[in-house]
Protein backbone atom coordinates (compact mmCIF):
# COMPACT_ATOMS: atom_id res chain seq x y z
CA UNK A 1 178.46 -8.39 78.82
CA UNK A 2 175.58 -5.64 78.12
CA UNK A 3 172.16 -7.03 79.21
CA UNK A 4 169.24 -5.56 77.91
CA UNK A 5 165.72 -6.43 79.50
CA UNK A 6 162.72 -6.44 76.86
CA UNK A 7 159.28 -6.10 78.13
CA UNK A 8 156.46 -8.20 76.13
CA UNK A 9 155.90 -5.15 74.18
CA UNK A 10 159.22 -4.38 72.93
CA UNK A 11 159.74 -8.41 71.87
CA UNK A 12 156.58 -8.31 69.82
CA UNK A 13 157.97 -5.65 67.90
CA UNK A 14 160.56 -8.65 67.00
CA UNK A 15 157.93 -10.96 65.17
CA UNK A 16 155.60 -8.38 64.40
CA UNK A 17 156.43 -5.18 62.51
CA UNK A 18 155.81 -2.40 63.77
CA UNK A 19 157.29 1.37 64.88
CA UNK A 20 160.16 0.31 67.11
CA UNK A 21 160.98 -2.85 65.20
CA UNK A 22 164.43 -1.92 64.27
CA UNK A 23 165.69 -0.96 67.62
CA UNK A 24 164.86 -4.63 68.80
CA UNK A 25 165.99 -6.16 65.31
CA UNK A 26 169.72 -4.56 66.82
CA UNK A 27 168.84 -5.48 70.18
CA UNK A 28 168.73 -9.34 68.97
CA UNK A 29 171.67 -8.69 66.20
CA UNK A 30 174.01 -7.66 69.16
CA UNK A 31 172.98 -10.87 70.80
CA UNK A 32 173.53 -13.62 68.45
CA UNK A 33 176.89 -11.79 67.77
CA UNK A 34 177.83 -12.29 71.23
CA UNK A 35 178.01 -9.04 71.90
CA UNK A 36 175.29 -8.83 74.26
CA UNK A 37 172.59 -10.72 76.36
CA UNK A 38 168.86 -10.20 76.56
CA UNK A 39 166.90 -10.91 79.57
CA UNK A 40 163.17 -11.40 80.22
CA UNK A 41 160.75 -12.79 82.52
CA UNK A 42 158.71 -16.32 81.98
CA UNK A 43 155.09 -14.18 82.10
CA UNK A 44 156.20 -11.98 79.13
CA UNK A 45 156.24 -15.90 76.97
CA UNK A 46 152.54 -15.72 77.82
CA UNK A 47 152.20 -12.38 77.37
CA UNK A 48 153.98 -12.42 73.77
CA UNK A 49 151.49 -15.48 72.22
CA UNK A 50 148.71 -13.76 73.90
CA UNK A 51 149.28 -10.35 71.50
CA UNK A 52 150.15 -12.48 68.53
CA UNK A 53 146.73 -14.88 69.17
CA UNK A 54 144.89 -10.57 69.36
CA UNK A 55 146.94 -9.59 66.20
CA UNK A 56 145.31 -12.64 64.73
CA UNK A 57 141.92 -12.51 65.49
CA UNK A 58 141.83 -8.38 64.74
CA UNK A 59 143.44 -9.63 61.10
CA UNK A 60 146.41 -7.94 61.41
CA UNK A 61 148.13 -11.16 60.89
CA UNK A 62 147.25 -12.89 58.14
CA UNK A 63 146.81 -17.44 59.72
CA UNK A 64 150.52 -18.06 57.94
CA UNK A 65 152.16 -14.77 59.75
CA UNK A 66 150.28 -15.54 63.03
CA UNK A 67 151.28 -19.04 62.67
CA UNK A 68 155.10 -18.30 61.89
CA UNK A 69 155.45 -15.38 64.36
CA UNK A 70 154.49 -17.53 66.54
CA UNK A 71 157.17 -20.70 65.67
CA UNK A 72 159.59 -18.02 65.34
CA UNK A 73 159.20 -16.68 68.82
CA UNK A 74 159.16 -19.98 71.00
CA UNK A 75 161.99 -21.48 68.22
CA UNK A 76 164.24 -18.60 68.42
CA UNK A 77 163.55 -18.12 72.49
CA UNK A 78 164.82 -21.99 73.13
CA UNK A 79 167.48 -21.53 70.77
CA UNK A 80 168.96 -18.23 72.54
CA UNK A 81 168.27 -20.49 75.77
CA UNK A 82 170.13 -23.15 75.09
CA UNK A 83 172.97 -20.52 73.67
CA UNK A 84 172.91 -18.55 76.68
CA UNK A 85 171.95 -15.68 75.17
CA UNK A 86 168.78 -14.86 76.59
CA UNK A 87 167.98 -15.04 80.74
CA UNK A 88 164.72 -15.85 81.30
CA UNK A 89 163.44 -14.20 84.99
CA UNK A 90 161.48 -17.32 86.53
CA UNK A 91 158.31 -16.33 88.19
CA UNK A 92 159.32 -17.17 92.13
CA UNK A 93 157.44 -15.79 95.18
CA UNK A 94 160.02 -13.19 96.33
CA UNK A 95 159.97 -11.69 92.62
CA UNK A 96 156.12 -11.31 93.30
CA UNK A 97 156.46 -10.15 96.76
CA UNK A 98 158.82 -7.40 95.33
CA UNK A 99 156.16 -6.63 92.60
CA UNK A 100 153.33 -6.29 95.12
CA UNK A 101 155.34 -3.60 96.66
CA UNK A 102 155.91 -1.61 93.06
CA UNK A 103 152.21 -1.87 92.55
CA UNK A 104 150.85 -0.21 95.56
CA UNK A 105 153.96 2.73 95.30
CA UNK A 106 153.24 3.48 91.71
CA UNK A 107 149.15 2.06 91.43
CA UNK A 108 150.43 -0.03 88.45
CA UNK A 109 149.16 -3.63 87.59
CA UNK A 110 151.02 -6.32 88.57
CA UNK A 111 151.99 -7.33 85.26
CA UNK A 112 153.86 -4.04 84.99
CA UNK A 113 155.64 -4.37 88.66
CA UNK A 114 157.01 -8.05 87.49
CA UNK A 115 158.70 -6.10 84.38
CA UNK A 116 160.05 -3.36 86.66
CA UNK A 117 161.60 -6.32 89.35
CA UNK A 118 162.36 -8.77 86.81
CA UNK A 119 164.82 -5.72 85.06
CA UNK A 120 166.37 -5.27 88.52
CA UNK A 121 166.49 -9.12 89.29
CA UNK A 122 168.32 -9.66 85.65
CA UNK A 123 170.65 -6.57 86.59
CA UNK A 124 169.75 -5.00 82.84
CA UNK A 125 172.11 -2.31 81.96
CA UNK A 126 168.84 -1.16 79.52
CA UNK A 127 165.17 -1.56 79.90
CA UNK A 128 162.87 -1.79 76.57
CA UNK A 129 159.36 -0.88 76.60
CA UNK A 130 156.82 0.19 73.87
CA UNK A 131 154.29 1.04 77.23
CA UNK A 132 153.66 4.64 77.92
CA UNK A 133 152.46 4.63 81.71
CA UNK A 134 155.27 1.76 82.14
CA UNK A 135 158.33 3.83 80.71
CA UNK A 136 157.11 6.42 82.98
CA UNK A 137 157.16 4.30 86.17
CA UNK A 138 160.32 2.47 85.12
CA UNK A 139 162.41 5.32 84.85
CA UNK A 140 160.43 6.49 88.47
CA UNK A 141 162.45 3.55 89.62
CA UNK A 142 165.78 4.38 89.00
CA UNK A 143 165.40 1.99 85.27
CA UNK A 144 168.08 2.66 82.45
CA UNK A 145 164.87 3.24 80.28
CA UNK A 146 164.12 3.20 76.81
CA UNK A 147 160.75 4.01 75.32
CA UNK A 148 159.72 2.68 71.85
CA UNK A 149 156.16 4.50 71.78
């Protein structure tokens, strides 16, 4: 079964519209068919109510959307968990120790590096960003990449 790995920036575009939206709108489709598996790491849960909690507070989300983006993402996450539908990458010191090496090669931040090893870790056929510099560096490494800037 096709894995895909989806940085926090290409599962925004999920609960949040915005250019790129459709390709992860398939990207979940494919999943709840069966038809394929989606794979990300624990930080990007952070990561993801962090840019809904700045869409918020910038008022590009009305309260009600923030509020049922939000449900949406942590409802739908658990649900694909519990389907086994979704991997989630846990956060475990030789995943960081891997990460520290990808920032000092590329001079990324680490947040970056834990996408790049969590993608190899999951063994994602595809790798979604909406991140310029990260796109770039992820295809550096070899990464079945595709951009959604």
């Amino acid at each position: 079964m096709k894995i895909v790995y989806l940085d926090a920036s290409a599962i925004i575009k999920r609960y949040a519209q915005e250019s790129g939206s459709e390709v992860v709108a398939f990207l979940y489709s494919k999943a709840w068919l069966g038809e394929g598996k989606i794979a990300f790491s624990l930080w990007n849960i952070g990561e993801v109510l962090g840019v809904l909690d700045k869409y918020y507070k910038r008022g590009w989300l009305t309260s009600g959307d923030y509020e049922l983006a939000r449900r949406e993402f942590l409802g739908e996450t658990l649900k694909m968990l519990r389907l086994r539908l979704l991997n989630i990458i846990p956060l475990k010191p030789p995943l960081i120790v891997e990460s520290w090496k990808l920032v000092e090669k590329h001079r990324i931040h680490q947040a970056d590096a834990l996408q790049i090893a969590s993608s190899k870790l999951a063994a994602a056929e595809e790798f979604y960003t909406a991140d310029k510099t990260l796109c770039e560096v992820a295809s550096e490494e070899k990464l079945n990449t595709r951009c959604l800037v």
